[in-house]
N, C-alpha and C. Protein backbone atom coordinates (compact mmCIF):
# COMPACT_ATOMS: atom_id res chain seq x y z
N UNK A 1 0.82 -1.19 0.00
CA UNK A 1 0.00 0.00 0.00
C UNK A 1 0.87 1.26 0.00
N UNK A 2 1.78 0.84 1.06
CA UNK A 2 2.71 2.57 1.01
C UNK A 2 3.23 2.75 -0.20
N UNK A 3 3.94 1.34 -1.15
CA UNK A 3 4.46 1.96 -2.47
C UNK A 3 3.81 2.53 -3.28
N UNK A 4 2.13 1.75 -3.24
CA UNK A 4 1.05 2.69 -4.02
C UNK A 4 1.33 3.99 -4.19
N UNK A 5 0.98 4.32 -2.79
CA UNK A 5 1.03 5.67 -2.45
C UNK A 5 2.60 6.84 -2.82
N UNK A 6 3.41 5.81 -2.86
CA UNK A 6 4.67 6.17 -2.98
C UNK A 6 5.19 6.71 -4.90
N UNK A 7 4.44 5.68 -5.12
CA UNK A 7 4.41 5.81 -6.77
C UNK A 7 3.89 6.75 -7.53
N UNK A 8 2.18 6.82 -6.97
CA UNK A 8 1.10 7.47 -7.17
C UNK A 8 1.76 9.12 -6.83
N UNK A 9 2.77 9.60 -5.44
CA UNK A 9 3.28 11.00 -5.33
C UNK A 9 4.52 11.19 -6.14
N UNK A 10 4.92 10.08 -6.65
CA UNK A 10 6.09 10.73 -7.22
C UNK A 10 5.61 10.75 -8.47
N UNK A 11 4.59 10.20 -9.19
CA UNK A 11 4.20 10.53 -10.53
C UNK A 11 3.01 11.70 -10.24
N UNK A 12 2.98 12.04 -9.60
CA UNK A 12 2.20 13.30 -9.73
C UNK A 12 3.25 14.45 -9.41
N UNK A 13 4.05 14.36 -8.52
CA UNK A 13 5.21 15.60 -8.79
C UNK A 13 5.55 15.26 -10.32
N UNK A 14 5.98 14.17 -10.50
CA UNK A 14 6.78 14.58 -11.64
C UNK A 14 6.13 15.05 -12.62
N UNK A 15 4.77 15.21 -12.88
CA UNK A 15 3.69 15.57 -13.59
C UNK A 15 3.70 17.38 -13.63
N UNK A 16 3.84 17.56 -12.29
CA UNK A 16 3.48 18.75 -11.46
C UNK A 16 4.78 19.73 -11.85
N UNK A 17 6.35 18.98 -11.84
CA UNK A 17 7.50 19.91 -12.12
C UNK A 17 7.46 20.01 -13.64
N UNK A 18 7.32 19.31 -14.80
CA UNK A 18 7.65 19.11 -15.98
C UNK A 18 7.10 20.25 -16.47
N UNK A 19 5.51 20.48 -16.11
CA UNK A 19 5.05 21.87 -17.00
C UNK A 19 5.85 23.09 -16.78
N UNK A 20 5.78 23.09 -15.36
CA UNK A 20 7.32 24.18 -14.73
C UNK A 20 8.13 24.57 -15.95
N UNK A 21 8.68 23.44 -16.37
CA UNK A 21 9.83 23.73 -17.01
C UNK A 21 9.36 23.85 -18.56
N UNK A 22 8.18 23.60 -18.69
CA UNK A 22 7.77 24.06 -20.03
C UNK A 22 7.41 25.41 -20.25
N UNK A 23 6.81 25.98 -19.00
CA UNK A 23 6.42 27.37 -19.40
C UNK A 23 7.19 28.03 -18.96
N UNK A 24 8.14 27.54 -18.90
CA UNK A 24 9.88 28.69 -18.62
C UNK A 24 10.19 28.74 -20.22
N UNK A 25 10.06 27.76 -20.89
CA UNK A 25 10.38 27.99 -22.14
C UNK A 25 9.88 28.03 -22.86
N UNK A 26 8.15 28.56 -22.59
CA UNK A 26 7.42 29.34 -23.44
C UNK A 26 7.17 30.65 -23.07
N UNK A 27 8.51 31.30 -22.23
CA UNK A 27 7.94 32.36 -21.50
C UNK A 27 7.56 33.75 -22.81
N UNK A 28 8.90 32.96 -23.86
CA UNK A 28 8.96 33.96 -25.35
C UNK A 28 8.22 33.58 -26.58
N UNK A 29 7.41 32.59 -26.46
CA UNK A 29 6.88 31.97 -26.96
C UNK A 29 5.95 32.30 -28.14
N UNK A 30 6.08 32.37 -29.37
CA UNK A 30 5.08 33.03 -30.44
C UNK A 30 5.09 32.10 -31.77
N UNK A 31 3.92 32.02 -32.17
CA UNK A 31 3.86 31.83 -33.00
C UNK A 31 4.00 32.78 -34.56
N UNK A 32 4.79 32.39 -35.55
CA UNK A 32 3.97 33.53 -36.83
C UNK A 32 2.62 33.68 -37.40
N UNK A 33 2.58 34.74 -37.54
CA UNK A 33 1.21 35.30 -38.17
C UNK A 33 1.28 35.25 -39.45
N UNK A 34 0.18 34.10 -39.88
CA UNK A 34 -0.09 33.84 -41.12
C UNK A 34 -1.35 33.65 -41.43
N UNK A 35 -2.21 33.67 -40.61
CA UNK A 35 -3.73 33.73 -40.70
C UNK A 35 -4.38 32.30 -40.71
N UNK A 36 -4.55 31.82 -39.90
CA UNK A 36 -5.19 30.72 -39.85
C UNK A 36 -5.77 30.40 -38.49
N UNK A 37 -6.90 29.92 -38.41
CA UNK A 37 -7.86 29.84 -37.32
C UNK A 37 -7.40 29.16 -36.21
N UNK A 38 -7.92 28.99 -35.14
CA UNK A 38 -7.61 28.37 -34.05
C UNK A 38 -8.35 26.97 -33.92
N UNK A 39 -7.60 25.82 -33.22
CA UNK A 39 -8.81 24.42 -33.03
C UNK A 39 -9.31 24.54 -31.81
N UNK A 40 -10.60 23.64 -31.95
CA UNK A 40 -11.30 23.77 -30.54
C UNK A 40 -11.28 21.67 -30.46
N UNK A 41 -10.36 21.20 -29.34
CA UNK A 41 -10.01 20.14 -28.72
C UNK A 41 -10.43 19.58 -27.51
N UNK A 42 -11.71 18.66 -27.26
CA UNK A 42 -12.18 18.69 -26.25
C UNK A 42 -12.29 20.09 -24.59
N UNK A 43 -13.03 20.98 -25.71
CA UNK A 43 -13.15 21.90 -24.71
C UNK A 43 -11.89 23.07 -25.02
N UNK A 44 -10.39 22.84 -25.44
CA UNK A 44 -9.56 23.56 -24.94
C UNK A 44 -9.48 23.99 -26.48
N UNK A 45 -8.96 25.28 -26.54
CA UNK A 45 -8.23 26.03 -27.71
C UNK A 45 -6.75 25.89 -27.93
N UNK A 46 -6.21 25.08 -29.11
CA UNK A 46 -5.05 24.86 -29.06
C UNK A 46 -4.43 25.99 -30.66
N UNK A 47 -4.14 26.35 -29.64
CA UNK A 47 -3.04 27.36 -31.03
C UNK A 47 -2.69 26.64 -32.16
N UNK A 48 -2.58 26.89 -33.42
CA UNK A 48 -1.91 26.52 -34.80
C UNK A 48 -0.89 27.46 -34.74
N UNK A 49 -0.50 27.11 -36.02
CA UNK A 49 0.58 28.08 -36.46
C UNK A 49 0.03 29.16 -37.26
N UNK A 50 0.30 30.31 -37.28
CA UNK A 50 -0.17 31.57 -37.87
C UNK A 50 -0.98 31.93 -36.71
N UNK A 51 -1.38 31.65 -35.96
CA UNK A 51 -2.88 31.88 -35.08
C UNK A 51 -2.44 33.70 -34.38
N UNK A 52 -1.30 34.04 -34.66
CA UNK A 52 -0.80 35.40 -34.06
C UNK A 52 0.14 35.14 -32.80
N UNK A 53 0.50 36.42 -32.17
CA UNK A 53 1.52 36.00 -30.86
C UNK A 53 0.38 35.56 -30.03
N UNK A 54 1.39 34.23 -28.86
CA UNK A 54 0.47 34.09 -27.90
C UNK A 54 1.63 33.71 -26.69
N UNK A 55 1.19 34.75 -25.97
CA UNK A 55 1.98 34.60 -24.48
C UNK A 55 1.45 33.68 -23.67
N UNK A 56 2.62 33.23 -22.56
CA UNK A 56 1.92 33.00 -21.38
C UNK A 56 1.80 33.55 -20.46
N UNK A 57 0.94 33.34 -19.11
CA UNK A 57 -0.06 34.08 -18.52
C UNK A 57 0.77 34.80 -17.46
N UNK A 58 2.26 34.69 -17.24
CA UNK A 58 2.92 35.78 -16.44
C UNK A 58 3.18 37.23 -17.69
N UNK A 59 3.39 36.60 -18.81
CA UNK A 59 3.33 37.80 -19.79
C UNK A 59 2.08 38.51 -20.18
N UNK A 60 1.41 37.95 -20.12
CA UNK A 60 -0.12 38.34 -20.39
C UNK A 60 -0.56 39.53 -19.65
N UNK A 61 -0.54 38.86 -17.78
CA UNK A 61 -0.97 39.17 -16.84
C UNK A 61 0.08 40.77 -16.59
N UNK A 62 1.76 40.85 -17.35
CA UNK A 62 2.38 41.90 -17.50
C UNK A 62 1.62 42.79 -18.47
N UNK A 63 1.42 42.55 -19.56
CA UNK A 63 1.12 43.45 -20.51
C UNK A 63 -0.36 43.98 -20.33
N UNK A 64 -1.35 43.58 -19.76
CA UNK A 64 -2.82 44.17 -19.20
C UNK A 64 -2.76 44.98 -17.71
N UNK A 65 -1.52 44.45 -16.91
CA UNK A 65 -1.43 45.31 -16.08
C UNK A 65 -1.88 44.85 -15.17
N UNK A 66 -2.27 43.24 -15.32
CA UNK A 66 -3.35 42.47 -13.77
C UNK A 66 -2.26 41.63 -13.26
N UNK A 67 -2.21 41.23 -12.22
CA UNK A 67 -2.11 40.14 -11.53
C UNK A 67 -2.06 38.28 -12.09
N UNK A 68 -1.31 37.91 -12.30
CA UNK A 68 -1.70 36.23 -13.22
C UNK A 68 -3.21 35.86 -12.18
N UNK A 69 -3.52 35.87 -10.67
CA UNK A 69 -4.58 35.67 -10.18
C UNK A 69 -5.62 36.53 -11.12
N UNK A 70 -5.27 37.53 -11.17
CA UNK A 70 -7.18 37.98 -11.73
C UNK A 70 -7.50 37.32 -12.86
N UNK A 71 -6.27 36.96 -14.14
CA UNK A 71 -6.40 36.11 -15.60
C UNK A 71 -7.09 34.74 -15.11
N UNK A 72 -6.42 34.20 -13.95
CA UNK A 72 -6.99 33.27 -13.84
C UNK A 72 -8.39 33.07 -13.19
N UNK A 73 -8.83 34.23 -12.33
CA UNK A 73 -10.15 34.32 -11.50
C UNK A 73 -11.07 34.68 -13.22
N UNK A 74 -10.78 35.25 -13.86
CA UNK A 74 -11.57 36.21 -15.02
C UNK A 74 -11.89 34.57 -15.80
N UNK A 75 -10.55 33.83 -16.07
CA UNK A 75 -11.39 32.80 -16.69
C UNK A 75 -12.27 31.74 -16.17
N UNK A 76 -12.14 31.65 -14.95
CA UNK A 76 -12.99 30.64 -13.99
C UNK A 76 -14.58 31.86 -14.09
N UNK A 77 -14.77 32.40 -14.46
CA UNK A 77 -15.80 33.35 -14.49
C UNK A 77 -16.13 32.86 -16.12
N UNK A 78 -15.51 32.95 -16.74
CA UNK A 78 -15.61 33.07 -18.31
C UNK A 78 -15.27 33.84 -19.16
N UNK A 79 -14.41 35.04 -18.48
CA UNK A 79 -15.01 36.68 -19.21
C UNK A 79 -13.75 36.25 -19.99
N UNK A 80 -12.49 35.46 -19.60
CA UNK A 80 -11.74 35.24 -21.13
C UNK A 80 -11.43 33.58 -21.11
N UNK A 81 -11.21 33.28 -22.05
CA UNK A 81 -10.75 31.51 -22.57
C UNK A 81 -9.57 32.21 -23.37
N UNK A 82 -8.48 31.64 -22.44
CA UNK A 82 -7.06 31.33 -22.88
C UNK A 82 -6.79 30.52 -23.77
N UNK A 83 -6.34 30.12 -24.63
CA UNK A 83 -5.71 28.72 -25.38
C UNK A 83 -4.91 27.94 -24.59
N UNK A 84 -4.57 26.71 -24.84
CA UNK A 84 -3.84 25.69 -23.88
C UNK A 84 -2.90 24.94 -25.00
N UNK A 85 -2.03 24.77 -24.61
CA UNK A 85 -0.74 24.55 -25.25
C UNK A 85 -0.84 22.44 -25.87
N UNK A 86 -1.55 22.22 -24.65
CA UNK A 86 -2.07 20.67 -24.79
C UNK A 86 -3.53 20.94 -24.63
N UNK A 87 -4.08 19.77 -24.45
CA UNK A 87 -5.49 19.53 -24.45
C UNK A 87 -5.93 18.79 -22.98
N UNK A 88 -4.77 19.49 -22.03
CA UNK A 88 -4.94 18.82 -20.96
C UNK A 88 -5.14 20.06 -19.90
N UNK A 89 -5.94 20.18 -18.77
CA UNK A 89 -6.03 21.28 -17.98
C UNK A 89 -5.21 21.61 -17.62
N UNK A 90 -3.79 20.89 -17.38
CA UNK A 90 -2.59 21.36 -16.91
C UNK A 90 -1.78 22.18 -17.56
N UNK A 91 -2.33 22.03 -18.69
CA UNK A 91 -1.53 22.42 -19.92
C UNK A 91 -1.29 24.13 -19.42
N UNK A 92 -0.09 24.47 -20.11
CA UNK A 92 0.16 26.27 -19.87
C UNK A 92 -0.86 27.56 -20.98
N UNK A 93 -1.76 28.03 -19.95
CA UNK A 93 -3.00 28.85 -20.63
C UNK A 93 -1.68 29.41 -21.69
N UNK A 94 -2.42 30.05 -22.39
CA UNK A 94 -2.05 30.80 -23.74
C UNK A 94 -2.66 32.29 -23.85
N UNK A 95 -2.54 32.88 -23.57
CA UNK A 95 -3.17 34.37 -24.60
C UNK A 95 -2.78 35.16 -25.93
N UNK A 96 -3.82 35.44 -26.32
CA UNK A 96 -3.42 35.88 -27.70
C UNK A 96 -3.79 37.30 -27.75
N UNK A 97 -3.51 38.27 -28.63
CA UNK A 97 -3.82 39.84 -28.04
C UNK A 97 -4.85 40.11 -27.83
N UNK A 98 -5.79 39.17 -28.74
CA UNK A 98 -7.48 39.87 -28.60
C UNK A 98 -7.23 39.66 -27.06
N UNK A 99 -6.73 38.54 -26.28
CA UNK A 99 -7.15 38.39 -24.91
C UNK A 99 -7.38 39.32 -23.69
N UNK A 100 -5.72 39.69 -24.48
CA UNK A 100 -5.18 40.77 -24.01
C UNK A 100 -6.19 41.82 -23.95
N UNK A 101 -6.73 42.17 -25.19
CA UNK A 101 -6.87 44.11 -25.15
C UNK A 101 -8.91 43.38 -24.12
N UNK A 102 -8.96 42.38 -24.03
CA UNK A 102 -10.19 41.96 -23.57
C UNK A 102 -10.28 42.00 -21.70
N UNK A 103 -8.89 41.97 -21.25
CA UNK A 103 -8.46 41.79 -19.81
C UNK A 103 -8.80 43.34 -19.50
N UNK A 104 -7.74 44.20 -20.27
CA UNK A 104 -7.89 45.55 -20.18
C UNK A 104 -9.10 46.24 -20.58
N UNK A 105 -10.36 45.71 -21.44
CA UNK A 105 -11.40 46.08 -21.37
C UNK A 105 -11.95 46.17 -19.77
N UNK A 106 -11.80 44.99 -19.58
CA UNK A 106 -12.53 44.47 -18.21
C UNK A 106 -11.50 45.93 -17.21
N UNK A 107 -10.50 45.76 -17.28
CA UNK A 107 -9.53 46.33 -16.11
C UNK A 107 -10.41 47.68 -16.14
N UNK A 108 -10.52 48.39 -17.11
CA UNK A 108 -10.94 49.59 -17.56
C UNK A 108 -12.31 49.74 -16.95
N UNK A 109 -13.39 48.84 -17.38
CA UNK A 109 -14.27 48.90 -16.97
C UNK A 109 -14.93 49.06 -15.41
N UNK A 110 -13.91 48.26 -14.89
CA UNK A 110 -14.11 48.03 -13.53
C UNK A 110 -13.46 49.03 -12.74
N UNK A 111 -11.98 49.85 -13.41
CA UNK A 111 -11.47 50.92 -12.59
C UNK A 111 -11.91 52.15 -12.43
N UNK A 112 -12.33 52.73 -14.16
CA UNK A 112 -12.84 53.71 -14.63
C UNK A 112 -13.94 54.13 -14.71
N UNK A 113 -14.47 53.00 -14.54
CA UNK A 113 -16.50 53.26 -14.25
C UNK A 113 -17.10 52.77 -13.32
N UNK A 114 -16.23 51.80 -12.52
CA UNK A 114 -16.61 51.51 -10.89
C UNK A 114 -18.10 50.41 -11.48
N UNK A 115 -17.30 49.66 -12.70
CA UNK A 115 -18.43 48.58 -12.64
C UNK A 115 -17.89 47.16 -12.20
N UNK A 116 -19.18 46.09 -11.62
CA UNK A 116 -18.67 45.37 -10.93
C UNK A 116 -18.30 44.24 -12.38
N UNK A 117 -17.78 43.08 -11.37
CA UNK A 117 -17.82 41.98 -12.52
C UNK A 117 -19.21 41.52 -13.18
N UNK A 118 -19.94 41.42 -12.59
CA UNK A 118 -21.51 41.16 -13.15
C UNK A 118 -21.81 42.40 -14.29
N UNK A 119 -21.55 43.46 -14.15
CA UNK A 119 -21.68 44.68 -14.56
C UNK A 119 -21.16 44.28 -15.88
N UNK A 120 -19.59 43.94 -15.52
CA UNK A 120 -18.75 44.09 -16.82
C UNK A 120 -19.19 42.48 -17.72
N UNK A 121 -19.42 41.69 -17.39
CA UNK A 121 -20.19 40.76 -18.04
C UNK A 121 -21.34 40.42 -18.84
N UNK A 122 -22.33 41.23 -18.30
CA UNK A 122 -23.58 42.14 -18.96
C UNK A 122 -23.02 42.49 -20.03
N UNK A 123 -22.03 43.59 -20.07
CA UNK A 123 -21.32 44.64 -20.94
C UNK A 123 -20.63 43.88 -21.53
N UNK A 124 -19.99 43.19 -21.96
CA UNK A 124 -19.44 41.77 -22.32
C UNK A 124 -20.20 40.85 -23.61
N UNK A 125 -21.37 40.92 -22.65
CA UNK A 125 -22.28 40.17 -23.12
C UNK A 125 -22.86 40.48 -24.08
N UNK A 126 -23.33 41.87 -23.95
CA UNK A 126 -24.12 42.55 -24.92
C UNK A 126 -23.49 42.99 -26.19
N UNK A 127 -22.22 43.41 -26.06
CA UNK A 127 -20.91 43.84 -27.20
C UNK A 127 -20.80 42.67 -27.64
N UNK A 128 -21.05 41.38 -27.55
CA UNK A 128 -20.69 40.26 -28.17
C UNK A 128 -22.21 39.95 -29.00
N UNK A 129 -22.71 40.23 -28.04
CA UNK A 129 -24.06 40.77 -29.29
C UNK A 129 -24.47 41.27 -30.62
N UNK A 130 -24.04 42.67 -29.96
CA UNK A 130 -24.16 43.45 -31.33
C UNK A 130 -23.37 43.07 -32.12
N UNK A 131 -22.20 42.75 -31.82
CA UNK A 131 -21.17 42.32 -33.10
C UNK A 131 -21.82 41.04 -33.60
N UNK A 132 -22.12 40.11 -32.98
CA UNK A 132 -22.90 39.31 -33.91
C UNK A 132 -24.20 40.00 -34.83
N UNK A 133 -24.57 40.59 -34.39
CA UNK A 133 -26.13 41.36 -35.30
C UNK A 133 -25.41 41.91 -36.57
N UNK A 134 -23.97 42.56 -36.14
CA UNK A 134 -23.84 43.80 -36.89
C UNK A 134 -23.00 43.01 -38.08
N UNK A 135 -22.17 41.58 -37.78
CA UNK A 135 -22.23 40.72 -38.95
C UNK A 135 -23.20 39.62 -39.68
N UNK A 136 -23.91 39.77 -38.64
CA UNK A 136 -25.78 39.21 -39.63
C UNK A 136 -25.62 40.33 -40.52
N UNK A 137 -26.04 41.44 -39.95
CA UNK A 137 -26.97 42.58 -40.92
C UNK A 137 -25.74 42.97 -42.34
N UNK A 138 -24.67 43.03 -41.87
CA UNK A 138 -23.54 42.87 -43.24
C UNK A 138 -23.97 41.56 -44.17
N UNK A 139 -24.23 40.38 -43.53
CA UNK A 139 -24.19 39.07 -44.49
C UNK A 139 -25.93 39.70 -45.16
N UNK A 140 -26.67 39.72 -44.58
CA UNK A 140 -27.79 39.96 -45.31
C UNK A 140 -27.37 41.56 -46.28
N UNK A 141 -27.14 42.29 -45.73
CA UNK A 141 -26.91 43.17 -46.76
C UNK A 141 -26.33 43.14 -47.67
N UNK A 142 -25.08 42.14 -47.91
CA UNK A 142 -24.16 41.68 -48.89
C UNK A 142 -25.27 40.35 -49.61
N UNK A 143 -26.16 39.90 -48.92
CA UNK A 143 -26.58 39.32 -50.00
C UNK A 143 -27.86 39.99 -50.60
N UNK A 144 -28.59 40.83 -49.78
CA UNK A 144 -29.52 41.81 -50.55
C UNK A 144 -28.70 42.50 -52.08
N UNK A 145 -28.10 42.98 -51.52
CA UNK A 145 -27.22 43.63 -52.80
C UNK A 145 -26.87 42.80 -53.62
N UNK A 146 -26.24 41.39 -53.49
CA UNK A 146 -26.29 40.42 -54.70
C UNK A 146 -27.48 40.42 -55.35
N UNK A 147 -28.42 39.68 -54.96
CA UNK A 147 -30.13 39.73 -55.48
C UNK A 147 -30.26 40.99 -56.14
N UNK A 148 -29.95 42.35 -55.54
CA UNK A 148 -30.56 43.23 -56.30
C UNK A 148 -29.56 43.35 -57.93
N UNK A 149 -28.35 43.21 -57.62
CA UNK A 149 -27.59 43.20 -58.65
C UNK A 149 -28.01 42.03 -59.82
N UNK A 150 -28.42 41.21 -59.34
CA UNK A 150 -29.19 40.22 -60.27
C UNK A 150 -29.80 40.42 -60.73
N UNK A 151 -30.95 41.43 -59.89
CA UNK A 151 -32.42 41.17 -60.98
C UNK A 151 -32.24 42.35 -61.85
N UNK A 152 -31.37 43.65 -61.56
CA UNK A 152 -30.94 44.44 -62.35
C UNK A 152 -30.26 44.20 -63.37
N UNK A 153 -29.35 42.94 -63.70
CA UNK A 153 -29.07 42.03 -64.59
C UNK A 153 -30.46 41.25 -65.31
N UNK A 154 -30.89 40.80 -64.98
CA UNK A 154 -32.22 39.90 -65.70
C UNK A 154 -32.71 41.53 -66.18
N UNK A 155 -32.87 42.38 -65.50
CA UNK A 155 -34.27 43.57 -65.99
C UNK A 155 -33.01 44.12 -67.40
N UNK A 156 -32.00 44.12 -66.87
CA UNK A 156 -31.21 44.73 -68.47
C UNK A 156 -30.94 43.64 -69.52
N UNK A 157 -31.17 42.54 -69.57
CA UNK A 157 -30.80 41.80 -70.53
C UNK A 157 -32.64 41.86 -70.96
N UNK A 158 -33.74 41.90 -70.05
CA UNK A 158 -34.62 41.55 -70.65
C UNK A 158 -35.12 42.82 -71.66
N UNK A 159 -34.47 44.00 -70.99
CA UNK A 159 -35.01 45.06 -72.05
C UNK A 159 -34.27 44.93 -72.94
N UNK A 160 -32.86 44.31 -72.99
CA UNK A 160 -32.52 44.27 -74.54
C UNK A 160 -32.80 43.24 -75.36
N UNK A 161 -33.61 41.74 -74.52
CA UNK A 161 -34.20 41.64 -75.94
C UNK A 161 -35.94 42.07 -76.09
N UNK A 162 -36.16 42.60 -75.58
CA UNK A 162 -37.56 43.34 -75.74
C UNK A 162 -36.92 44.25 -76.80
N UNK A 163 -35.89 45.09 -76.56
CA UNK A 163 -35.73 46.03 -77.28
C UNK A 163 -35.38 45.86 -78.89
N UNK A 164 -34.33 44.40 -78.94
CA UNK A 164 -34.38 44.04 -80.17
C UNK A 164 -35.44 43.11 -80.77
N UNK A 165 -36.90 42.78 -80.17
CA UNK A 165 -37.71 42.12 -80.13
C UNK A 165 -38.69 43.39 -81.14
N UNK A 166 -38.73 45.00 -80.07
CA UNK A 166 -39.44 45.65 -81.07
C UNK A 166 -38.78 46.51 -82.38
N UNK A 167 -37.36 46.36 -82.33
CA UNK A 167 -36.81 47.05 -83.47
C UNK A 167 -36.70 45.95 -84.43
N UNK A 168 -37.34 44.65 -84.12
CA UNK A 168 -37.55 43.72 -85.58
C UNK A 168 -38.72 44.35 -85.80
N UNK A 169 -39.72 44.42 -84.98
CA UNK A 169 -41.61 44.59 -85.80
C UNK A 169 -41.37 45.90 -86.13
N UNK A 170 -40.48 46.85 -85.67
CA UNK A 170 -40.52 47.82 -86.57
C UNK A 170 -39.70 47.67 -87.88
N UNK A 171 -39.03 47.45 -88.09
CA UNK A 171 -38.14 46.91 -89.22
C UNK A 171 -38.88 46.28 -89.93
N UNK A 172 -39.83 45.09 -89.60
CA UNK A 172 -40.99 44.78 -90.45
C UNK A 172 -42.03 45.57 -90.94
N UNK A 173 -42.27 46.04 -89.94
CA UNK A 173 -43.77 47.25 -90.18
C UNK A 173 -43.03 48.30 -91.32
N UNK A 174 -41.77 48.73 -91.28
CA UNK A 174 -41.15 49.48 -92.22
C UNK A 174 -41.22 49.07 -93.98
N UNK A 175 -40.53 47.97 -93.48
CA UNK A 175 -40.49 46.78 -95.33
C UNK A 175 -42.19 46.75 -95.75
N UNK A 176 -42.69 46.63 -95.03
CA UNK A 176 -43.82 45.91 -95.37
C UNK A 176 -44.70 47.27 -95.61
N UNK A 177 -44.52 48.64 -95.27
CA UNK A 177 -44.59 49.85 -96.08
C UNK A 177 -44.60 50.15 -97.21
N UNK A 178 -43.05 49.79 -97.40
CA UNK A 178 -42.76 50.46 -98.53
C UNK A 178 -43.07 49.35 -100.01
């Protein structure tokens, strides 16, 4: 039983030091920007290549100006999803700038307008909103405008052959004059 136990703690330290030493050497960590989407892996966001820079969360937590605790309280809330380097919870969070300028939304919100987290979540919530509406109402408008460009196509081809439809009966009605 004690080796159980004996086995069972030393494979969980050794579990426990290894990431250590991984996110020491992702402290510079970036990918190039080449444009390509991110995967979604049982739950976790794993960076590609091109996906943009993505720090980890002592750099992150430098460049927004928070604490690595609040990155990590903010995502146990939801208000950001980090990327994860594996597909394992242990794995070392990731941020990417949107994350970034999204921490400092929040920071802002909460310093500068004395709103709470519920507050800034609402507010969150709703901006994630409209931006969805406001690329509905682009996709429908981009396809209204196709359609209309169409039937303005059908209405000009049909007046030209209407049009060469009546410059035959006149052309006839002419011959058949003279």
């Amino acid at each position: 039983m004690a080796a159980a136990i004996s086995m069972l703690v030393s494979r969980y330290v050794s579990q426990r030091t290894s990431p250590v030493k991984s996110v020491r050497s992702l402290r510079n960590w970036r990918v190039p920007d080449m444009s390509s989407p991110t995967r979604r892996k049982e739950g976790y966001i794993v960076p590609e290549k091109g996906d943009g820079a993505w720090y980890i969360i002592s750099v992150a937590a430098e460049k927004a100006e928070v604490h690595e605790q609040t990155l990590r309280h903010y995502e146990r809330l939801g208000l950001i999803s980090p990327a994860r380097k594996g597909n394992s919870p242990h794995s070392p969070r990731l941020y990417s700038d949107s994350d970034i300028e999204r921490v400092i939304q929040i920071r802002n919100l909460m310093q500068d307008l004395g709103v709470n987290l519920a507050g800034v979540e609402t507010i969150l919530h709703m901006r994630n909103l409209i931006e969805q509406m406001q690329i509905e109402n682009r996709e429908r408008l981009e396809q209204v405008r196709q359609q209309m460009e169409q039937e303005m196509q059908r209405l000009q081809d049909q007046h030209i052959s209407e049009t060469r439809r009546l410059k035959g009966i006149i052309e006839r009605l002419q011959r058949d004059k003279m």
